[in-house]
PDB file of N, CA and C in Angstrom:
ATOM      1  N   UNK A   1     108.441 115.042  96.927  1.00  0.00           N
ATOM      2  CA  UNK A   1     107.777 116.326  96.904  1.00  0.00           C
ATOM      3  C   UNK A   1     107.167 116.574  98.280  1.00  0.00           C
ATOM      4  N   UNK A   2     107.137 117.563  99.102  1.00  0.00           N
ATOM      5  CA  UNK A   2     107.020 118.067 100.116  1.00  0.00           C
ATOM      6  C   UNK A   2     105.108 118.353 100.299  1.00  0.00           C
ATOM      7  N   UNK A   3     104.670 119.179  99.009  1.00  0.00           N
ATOM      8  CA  UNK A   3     103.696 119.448  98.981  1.00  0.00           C
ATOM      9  C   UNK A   3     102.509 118.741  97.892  1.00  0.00           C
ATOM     10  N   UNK A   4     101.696 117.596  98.504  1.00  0.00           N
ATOM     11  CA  UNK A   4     100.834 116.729  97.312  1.00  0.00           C
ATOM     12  C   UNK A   4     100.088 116.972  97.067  1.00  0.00           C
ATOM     13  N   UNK A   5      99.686 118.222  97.133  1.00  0.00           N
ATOM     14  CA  UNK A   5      98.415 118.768  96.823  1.00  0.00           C
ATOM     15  C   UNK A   5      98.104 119.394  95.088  1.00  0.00           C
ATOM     16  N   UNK A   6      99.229 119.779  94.464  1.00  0.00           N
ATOM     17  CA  UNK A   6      99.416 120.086  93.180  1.00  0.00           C
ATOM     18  C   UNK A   6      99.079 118.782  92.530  1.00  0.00           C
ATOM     19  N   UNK A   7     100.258 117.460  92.619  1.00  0.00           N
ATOM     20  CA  UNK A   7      99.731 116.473  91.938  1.00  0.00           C
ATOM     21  C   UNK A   7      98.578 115.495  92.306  1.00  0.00           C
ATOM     22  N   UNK A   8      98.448 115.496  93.194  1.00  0.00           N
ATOM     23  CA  UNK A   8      96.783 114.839  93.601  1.00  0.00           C
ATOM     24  C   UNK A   8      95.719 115.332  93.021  1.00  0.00           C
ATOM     25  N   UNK A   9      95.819 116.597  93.086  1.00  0.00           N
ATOM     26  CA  UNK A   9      94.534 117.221  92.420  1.00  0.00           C
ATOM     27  C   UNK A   9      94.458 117.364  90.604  1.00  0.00           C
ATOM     28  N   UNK A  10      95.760 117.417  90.270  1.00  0.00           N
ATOM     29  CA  UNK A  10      96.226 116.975  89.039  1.00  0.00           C
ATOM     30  C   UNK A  10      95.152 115.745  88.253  1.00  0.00           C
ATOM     31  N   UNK A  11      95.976 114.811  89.497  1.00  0.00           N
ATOM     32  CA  UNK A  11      95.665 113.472  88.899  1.00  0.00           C
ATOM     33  C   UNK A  11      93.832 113.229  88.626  1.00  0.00           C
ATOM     34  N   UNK A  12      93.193 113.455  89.831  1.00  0.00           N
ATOM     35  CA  UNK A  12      91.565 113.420  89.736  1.00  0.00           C
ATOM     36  C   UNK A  12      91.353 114.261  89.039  1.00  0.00           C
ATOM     37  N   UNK A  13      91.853 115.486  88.972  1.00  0.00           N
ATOM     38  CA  UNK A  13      91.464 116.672  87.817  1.00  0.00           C
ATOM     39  C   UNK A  13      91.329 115.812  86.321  1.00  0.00           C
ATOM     40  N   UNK A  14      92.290 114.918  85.693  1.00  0.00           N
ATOM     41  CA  UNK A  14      92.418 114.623  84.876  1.00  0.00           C
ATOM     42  C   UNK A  14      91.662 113.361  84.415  1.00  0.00           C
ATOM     43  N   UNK A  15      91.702 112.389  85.691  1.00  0.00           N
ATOM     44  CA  UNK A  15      90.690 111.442  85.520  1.00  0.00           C
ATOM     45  C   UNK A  15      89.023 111.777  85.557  1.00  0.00           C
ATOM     46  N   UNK A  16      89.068 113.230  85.338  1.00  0.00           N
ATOM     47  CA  UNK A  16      87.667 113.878  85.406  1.00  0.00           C
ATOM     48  C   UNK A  16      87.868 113.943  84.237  1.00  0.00           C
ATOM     49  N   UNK A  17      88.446 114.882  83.353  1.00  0.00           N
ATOM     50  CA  UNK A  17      88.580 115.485  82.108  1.00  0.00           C
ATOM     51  C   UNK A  17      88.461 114.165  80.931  1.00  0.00           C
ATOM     52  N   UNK A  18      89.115 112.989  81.446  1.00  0.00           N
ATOM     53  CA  UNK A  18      89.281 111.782  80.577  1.00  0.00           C
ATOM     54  C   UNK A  18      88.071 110.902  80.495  1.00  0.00           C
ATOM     55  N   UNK A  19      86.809 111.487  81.435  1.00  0.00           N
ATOM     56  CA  UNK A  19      85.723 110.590  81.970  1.00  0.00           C
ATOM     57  C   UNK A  19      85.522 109.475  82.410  1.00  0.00           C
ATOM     58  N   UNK A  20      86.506 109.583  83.328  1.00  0.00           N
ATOM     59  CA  UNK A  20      86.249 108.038  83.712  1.00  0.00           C
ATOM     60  C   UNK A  20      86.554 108.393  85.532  1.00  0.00           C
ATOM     61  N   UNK A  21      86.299 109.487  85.696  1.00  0.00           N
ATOM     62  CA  UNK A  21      86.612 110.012  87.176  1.00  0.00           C
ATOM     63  C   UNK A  21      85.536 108.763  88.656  1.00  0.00           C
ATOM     64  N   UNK A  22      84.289 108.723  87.793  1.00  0.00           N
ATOM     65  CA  UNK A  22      83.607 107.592  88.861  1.00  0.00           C
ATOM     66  C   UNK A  22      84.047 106.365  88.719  1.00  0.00           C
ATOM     67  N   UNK A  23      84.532 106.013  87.724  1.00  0.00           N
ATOM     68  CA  UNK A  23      85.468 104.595  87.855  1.00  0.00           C
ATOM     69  C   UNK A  23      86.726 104.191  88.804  1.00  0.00           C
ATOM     70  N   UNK A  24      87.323 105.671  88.313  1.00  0.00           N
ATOM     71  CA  UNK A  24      88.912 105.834  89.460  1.00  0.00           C
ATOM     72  C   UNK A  24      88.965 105.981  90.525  1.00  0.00           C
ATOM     73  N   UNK A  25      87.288 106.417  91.102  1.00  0.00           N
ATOM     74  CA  UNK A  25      87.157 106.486  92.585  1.00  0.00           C
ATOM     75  C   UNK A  25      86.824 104.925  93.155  1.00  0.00           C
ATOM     76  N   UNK A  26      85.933 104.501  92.418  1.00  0.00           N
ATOM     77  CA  UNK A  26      85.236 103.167  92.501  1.00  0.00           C
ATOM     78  C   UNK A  26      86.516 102.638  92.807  1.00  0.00           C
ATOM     79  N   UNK A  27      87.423 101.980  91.905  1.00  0.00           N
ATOM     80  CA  UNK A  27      88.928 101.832  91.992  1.00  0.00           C
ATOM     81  C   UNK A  27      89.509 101.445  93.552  1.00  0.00           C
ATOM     82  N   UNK A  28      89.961 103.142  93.398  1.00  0.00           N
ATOM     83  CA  UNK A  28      90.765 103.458  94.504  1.00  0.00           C
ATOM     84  C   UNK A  28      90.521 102.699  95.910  1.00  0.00           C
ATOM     85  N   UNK A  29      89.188 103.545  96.379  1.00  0.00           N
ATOM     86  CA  UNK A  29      88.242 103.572  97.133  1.00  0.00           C
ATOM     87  C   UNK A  29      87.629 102.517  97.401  1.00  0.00           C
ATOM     88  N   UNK A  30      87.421 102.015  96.713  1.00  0.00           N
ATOM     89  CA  UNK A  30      85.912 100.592  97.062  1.00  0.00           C
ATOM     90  C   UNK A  30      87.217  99.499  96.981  1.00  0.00           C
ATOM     91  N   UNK A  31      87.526  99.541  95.628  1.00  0.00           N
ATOM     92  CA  UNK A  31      88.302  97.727  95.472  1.00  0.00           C
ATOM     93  C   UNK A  31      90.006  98.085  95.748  1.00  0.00           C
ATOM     94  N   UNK A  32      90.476  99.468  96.495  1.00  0.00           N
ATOM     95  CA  UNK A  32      91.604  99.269  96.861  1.00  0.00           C
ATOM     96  C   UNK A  32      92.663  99.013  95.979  1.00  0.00           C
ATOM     97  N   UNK A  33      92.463  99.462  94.688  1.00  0.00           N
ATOM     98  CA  UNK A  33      93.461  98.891  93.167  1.00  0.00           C
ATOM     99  C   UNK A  33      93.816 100.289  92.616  1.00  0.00           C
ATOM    100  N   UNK A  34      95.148  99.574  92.363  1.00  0.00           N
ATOM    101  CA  UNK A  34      95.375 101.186  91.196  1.00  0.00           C
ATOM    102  C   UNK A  34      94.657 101.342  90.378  1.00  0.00           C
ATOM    103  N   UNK A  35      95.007 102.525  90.051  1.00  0.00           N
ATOM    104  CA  UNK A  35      94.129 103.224  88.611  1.00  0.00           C
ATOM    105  C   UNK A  35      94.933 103.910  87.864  1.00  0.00           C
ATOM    106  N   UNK A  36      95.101 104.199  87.002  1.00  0.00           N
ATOM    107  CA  UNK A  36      95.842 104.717  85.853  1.00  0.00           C
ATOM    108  C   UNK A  36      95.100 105.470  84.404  1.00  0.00           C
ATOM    109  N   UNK A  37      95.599 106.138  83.960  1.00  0.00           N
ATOM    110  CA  UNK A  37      95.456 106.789  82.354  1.00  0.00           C
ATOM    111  C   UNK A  37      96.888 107.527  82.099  1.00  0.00           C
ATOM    112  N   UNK A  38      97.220 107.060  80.375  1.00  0.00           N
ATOM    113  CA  UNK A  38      98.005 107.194  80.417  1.00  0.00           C
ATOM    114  C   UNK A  38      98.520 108.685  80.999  1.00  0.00           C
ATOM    115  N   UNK A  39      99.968 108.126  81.319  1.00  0.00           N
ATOM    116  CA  UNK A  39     100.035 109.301  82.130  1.00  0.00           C
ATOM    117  C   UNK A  39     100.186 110.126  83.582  1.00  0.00           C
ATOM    118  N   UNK A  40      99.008 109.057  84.366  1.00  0.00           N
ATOM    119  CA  UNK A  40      98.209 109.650  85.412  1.00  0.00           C
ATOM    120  C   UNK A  40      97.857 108.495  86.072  1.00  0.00           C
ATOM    121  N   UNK A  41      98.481 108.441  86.878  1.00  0.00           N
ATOM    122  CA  UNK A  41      98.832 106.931  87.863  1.00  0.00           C
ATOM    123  C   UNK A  41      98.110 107.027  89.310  1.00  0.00           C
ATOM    124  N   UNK A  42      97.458 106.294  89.879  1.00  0.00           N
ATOM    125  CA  UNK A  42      97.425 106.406  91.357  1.00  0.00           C
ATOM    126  C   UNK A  42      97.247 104.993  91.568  1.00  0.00           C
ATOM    127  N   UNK A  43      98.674 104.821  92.371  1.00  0.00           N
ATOM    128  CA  UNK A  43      98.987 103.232  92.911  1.00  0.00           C
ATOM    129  C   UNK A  43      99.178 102.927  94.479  1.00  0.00           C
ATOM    130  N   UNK A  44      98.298 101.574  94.487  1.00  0.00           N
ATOM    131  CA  UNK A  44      98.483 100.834  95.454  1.00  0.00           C
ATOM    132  C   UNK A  44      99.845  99.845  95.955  1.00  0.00           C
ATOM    133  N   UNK A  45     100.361 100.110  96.715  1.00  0.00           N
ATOM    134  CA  UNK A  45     101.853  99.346  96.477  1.00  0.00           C
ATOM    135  C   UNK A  45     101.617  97.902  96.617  1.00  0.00           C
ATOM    136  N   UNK A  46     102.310  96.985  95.854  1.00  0.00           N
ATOM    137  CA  UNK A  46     102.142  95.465  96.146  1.00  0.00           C
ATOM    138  C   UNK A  46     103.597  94.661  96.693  1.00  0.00           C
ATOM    139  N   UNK A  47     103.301  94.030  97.835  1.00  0.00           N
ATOM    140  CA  UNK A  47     104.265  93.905  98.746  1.00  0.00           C
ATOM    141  C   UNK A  47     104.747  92.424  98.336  1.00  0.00           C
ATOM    142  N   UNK A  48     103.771  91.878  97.367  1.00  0.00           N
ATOM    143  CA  UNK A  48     103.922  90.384  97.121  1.00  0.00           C
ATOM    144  C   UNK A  48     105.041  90.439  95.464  1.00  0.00           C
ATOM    145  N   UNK A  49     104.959  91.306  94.866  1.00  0.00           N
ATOM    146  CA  UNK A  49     105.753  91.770  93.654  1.00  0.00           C
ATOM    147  C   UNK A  49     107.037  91.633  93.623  1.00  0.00           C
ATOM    148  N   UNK A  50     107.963  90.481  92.584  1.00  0.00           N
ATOM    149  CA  UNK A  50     109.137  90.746  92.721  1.00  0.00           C
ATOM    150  C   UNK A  50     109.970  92.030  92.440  1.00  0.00           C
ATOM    151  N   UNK A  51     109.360  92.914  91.823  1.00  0.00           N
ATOM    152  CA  UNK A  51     109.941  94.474  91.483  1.00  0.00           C
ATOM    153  C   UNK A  51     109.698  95.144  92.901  1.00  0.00           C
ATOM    154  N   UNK A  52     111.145  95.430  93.125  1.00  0.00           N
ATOM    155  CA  UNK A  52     110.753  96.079  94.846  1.00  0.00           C
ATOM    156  C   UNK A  52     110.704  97.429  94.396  1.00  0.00           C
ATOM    157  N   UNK A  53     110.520  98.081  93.175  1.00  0.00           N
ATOM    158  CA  UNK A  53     109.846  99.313  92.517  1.00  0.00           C
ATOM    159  C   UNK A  53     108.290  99.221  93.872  1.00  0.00           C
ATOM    160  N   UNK A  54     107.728  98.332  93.230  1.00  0.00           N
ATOM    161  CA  UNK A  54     106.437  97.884  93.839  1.00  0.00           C
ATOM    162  C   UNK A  54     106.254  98.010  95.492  1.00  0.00           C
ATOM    163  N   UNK A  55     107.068  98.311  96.287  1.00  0.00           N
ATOM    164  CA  UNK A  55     107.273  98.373  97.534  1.00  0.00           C
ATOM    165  C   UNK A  55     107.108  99.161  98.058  1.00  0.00           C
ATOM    166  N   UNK A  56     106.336 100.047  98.441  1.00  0.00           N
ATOM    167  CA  UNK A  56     106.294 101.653  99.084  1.00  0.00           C
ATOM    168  C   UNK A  56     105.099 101.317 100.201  1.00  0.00           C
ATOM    169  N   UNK A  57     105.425 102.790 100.887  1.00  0.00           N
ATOM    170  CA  UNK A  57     104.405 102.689 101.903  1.00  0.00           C
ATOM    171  C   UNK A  57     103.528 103.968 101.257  1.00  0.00           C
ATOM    172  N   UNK A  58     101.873 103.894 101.674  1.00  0.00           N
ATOM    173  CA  UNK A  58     101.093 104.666 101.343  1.00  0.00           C
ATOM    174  C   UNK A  58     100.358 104.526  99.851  1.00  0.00           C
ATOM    175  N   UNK A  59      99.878 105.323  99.551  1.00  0.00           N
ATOM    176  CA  UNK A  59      99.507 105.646  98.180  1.00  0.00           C
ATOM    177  C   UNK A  59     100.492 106.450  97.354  1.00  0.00           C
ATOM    178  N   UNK A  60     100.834 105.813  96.184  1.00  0.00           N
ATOM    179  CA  UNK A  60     101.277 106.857  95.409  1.00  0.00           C
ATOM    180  C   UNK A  60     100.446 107.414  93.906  1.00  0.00           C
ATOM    181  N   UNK A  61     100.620 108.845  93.789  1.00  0.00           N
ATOM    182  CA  UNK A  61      99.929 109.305  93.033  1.00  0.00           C
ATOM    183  C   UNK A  61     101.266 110.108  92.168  1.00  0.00           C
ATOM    184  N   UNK A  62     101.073 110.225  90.800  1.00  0.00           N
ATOM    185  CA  UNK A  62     101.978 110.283  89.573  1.00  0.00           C
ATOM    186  C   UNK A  62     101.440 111.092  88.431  1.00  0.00           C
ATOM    187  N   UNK A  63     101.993 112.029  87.875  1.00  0.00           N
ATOM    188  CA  UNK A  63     101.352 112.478  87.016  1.00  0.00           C
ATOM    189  C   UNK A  63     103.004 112.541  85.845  1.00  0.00           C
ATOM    190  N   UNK A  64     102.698 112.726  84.736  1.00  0.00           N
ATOM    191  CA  UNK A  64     104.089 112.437  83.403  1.00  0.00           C
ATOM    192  C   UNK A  64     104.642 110.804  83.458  1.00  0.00           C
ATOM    193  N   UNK A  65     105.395 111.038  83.096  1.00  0.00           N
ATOM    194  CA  UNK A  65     106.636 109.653  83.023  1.00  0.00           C
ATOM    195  C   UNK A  65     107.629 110.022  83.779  1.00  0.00           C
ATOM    196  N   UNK A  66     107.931 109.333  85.012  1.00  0.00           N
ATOM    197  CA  UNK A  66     108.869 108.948  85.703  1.00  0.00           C
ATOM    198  C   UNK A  66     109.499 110.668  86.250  1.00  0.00           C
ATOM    199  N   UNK A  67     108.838 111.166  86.141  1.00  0.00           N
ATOM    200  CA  UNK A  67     109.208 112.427  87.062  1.00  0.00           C
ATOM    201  C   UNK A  67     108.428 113.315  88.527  1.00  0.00           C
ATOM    202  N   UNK A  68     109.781 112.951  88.806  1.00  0.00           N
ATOM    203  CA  UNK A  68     109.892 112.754  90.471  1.00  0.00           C
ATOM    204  C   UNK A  68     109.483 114.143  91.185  1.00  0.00           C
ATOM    205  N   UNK A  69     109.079 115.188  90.064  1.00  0.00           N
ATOM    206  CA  UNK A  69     108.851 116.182  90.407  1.00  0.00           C
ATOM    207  C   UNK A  69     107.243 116.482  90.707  1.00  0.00           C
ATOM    208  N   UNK A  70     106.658 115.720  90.070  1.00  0.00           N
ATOM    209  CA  UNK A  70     105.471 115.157  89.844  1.00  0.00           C
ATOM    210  C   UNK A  70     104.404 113.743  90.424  1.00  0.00           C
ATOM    211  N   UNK A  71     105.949 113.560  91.336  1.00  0.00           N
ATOM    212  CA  UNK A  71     105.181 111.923  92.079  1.00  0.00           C
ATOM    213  C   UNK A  71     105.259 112.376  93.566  1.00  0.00           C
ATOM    214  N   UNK A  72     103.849 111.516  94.257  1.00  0.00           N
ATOM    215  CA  UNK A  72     103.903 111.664  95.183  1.00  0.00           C
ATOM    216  C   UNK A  72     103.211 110.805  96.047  1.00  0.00           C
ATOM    217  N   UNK A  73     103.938 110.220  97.832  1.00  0.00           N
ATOM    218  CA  UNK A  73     103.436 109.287  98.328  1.00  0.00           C
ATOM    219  C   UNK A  73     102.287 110.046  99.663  1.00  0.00           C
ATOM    220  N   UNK A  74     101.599 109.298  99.584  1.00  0.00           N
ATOM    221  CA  UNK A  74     100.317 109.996 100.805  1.00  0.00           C
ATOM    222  C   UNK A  74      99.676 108.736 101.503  1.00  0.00           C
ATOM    223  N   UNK A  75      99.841 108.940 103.182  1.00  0.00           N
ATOM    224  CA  UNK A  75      98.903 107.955 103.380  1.00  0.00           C
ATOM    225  C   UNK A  75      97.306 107.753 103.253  1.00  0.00           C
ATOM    226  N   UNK A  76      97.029 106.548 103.562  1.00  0.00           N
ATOM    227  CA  UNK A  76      95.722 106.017 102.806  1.00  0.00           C
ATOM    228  C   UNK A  76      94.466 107.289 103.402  1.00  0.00           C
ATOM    229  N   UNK A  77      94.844 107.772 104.578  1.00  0.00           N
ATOM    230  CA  UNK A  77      93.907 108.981 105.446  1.00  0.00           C
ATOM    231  C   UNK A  77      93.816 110.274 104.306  1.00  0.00           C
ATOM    232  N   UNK A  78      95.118 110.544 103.984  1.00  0.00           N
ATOM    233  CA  UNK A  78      95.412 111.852 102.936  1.00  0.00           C
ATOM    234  C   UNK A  78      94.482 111.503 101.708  1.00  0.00           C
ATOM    235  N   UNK A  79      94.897 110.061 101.145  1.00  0.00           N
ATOM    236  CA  UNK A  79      93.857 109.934  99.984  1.00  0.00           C
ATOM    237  C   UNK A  79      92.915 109.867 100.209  1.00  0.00           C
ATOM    238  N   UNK A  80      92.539 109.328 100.886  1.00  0.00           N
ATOM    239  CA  UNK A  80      90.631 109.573 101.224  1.00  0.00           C
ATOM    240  C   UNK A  80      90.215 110.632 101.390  1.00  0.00           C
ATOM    241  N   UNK A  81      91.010 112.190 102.228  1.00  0.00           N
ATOM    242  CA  UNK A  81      90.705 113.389 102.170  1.00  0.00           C
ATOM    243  C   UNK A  81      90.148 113.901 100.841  1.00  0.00           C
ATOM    244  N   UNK A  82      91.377 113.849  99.718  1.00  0.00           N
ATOM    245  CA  UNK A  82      91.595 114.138  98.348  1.00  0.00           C
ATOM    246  C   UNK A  82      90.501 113.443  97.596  1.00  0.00           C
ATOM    247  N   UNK A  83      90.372 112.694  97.887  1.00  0.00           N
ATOM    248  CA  UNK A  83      89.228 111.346  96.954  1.00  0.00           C
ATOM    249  C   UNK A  83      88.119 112.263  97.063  1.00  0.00           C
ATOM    250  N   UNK A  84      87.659 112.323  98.867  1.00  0.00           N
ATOM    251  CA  UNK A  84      86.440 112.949  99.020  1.00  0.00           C
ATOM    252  C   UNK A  84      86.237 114.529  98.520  1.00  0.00           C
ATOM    253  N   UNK A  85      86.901 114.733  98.798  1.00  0.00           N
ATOM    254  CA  UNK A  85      86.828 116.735  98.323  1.00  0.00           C
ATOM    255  C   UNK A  85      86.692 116.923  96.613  1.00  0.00           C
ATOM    256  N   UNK A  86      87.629 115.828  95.695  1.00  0.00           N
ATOM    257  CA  UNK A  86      87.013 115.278  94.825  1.00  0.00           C
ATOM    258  C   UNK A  86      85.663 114.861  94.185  1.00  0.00           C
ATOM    259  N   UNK A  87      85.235 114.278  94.829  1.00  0.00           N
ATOM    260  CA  UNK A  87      83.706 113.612  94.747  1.00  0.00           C
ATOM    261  C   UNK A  87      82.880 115.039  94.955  1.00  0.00           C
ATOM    262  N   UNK A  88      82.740 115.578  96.264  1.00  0.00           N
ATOM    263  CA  UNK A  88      82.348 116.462  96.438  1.00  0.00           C
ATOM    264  C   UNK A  88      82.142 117.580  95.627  1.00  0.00           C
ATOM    265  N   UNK A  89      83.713 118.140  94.695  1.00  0.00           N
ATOM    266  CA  UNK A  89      83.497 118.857  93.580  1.00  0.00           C
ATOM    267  C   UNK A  89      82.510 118.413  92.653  1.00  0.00           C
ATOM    268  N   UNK A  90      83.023 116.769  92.160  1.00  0.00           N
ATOM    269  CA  UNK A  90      81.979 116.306  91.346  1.00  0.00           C
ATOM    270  C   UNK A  90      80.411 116.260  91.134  1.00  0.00           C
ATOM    271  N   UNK A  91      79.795 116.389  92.601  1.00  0.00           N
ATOM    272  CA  UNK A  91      78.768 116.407  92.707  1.00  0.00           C
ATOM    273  C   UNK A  91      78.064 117.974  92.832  1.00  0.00           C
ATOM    274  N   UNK A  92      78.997 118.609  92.867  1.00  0.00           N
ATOM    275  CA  UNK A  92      78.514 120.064  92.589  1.00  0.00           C
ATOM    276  C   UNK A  92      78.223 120.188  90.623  1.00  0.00           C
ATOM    277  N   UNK A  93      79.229 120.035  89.901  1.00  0.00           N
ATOM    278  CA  UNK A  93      78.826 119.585  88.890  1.00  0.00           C
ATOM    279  C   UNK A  93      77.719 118.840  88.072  1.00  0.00           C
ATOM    280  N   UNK A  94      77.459 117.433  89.219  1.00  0.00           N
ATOM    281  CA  UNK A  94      77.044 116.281  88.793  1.00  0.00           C
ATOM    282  C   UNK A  94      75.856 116.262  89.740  1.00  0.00           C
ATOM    283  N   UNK A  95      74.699 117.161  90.022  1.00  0.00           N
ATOM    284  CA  UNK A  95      74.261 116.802  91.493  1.00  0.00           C
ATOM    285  C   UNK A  95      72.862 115.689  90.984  1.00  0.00           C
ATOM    286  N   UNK A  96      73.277 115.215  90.334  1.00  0.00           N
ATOM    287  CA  UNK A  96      72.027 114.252  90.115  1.00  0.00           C
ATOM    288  C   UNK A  96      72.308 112.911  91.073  1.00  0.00           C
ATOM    289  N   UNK A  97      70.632 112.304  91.698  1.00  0.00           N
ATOM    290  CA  UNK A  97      71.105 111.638  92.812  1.00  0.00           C
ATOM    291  C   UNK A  97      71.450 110.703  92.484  1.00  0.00           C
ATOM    292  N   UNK A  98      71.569 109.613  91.494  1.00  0.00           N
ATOM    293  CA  UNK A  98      72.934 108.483  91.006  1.00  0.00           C
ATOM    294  C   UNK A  98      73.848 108.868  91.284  1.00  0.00           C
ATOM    295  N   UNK A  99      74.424 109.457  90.912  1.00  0.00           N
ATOM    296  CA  UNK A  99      75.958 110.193  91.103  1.00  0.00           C
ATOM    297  C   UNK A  99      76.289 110.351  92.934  1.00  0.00           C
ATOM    298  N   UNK A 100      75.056 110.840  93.354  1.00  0.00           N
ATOM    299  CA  UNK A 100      74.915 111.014  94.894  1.00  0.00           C
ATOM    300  C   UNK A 100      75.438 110.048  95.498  1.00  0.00           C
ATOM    301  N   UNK A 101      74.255 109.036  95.191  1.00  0.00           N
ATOM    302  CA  UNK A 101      74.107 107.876  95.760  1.00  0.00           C
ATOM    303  C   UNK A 101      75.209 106.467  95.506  1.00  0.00           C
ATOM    304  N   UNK A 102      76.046 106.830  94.579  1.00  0.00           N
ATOM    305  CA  UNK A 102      76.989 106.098  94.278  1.00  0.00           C
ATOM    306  C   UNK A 102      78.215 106.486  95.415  1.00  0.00           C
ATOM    307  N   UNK A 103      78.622 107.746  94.627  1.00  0.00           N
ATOM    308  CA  UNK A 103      79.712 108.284  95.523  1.00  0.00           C
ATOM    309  C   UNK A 103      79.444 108.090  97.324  1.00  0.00           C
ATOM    310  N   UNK A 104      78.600 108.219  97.700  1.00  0.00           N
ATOM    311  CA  UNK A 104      78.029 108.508  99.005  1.00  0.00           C
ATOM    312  C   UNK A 104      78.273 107.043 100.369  1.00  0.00           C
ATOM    313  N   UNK A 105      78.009 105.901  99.056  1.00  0.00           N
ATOM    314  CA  UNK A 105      78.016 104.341  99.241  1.00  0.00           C
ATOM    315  C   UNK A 105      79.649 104.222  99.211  1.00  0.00           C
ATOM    316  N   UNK A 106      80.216 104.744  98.502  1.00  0.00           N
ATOM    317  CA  UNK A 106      81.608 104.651  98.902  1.00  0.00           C
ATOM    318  C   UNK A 106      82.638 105.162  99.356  1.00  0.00           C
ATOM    319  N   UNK A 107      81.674 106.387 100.181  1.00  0.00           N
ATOM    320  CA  UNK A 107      82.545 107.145 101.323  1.00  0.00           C
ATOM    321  C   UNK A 107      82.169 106.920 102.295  1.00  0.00           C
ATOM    322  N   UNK A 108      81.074 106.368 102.349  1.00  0.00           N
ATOM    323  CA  UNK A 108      80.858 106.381 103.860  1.00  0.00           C
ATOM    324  C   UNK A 108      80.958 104.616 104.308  1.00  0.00           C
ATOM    325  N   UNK A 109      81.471 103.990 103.228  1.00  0.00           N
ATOM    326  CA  UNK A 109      81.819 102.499 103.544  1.00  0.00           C
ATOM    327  C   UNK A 109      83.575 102.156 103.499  1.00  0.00           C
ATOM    328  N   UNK A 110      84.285 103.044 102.779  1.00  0.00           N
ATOM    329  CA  UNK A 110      85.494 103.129 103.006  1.00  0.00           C
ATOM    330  C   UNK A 110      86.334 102.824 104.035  1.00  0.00           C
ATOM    331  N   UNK A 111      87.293 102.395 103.949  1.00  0.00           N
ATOM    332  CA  UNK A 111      87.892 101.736 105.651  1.00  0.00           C
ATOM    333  C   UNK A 111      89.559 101.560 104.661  1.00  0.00           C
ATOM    334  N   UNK A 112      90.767 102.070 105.758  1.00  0.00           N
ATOM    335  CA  UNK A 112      91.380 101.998 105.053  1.00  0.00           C
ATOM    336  C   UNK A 112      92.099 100.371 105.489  1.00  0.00           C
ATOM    337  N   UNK A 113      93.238  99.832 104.447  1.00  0.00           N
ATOM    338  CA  UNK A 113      93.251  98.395 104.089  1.00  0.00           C
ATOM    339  C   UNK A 113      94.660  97.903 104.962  1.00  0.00           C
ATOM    340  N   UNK A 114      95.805  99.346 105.445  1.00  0.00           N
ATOM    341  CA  UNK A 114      97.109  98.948 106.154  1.00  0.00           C
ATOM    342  C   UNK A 114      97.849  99.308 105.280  1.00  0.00           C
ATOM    343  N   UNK A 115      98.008 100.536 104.282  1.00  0.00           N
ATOM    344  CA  UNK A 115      98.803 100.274 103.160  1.00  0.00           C
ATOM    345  C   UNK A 115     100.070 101.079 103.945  1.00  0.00           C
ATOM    346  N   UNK A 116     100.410 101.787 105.080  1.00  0.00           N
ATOM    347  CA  UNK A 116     100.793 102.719 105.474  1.00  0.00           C
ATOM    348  C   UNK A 116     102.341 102.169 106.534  1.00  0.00           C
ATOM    349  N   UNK A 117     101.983 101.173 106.464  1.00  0.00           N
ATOM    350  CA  UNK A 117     102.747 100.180 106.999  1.00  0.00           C
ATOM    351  C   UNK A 117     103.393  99.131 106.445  1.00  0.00           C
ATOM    352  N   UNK A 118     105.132  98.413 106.516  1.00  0.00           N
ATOM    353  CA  UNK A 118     104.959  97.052 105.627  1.00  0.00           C
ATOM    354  C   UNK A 118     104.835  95.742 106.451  1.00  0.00           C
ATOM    355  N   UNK A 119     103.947  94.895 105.713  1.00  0.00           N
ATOM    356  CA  UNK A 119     103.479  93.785 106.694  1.00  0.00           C
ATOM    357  C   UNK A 119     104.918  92.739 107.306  1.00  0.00           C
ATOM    358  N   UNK A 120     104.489  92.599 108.115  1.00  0.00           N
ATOM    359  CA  UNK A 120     105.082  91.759 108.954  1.00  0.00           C
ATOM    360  C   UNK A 120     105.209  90.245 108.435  1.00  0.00           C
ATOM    361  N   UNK A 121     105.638  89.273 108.838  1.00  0.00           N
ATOM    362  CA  UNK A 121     105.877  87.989 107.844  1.00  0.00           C
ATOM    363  C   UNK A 121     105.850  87.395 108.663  1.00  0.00           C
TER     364      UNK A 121
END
């Protein structure tokens, strides 16, 4: 898909709606791990995995079953854009300062991990 802005926003849209949107950031963001509901995927690729499914560069973000119309790869810079503008909505919603102060601790400590690249051996 050319344009990731439909399913990215999809995907956090939904991990909002499902409540568990500060978890999936925590996730992403802080411990660098996929996150999922059914459905609604955002994966970290694992380079150590015998399924070379598992092999990609960037982040990928997924929304349905296995349709390609709906998946999409972004580097780790793009997701952090999306993450944050995310959060940001959230806290317009959510402006209580927990919520602040959570999200806040893990944007501004964020660093991305090399996913954008495949490692060298």
């Amino acid at each position: 898909m050319d344009n990731p802005d439909r399913t990215i926003k999809l995907c956090f849209s939904i991990f909002y709606n499902d409540g568990v949107f500060l978890k999936a950031i925590y996730y992403i963001l802080a411990k660098h791990d996929t996150f999922y509901v059914e459905g609604t995927y955002c994966f970290y690729p694992d380079f150590n995995s015998p399924d070379p499914r598992d092999h990609f560069l960037g982040i990928e973000f997924a929304s349905g079953f296995d349709d390609p119309e709906w998946t999409v790869y972004v580097p780790e810079k793009v997701c952090f854009a999306y993450a944050k503008q995310a959060c940001e909505r959230f806290l317009e919603l959510h402006p209580e300062q927990k919520y602040r102060d959570f999200l806040n601790q893990i944007l501004d400590n964020w660093q991305p991990i090399g996913v954008d690249t495949f490692p060298t051996e």
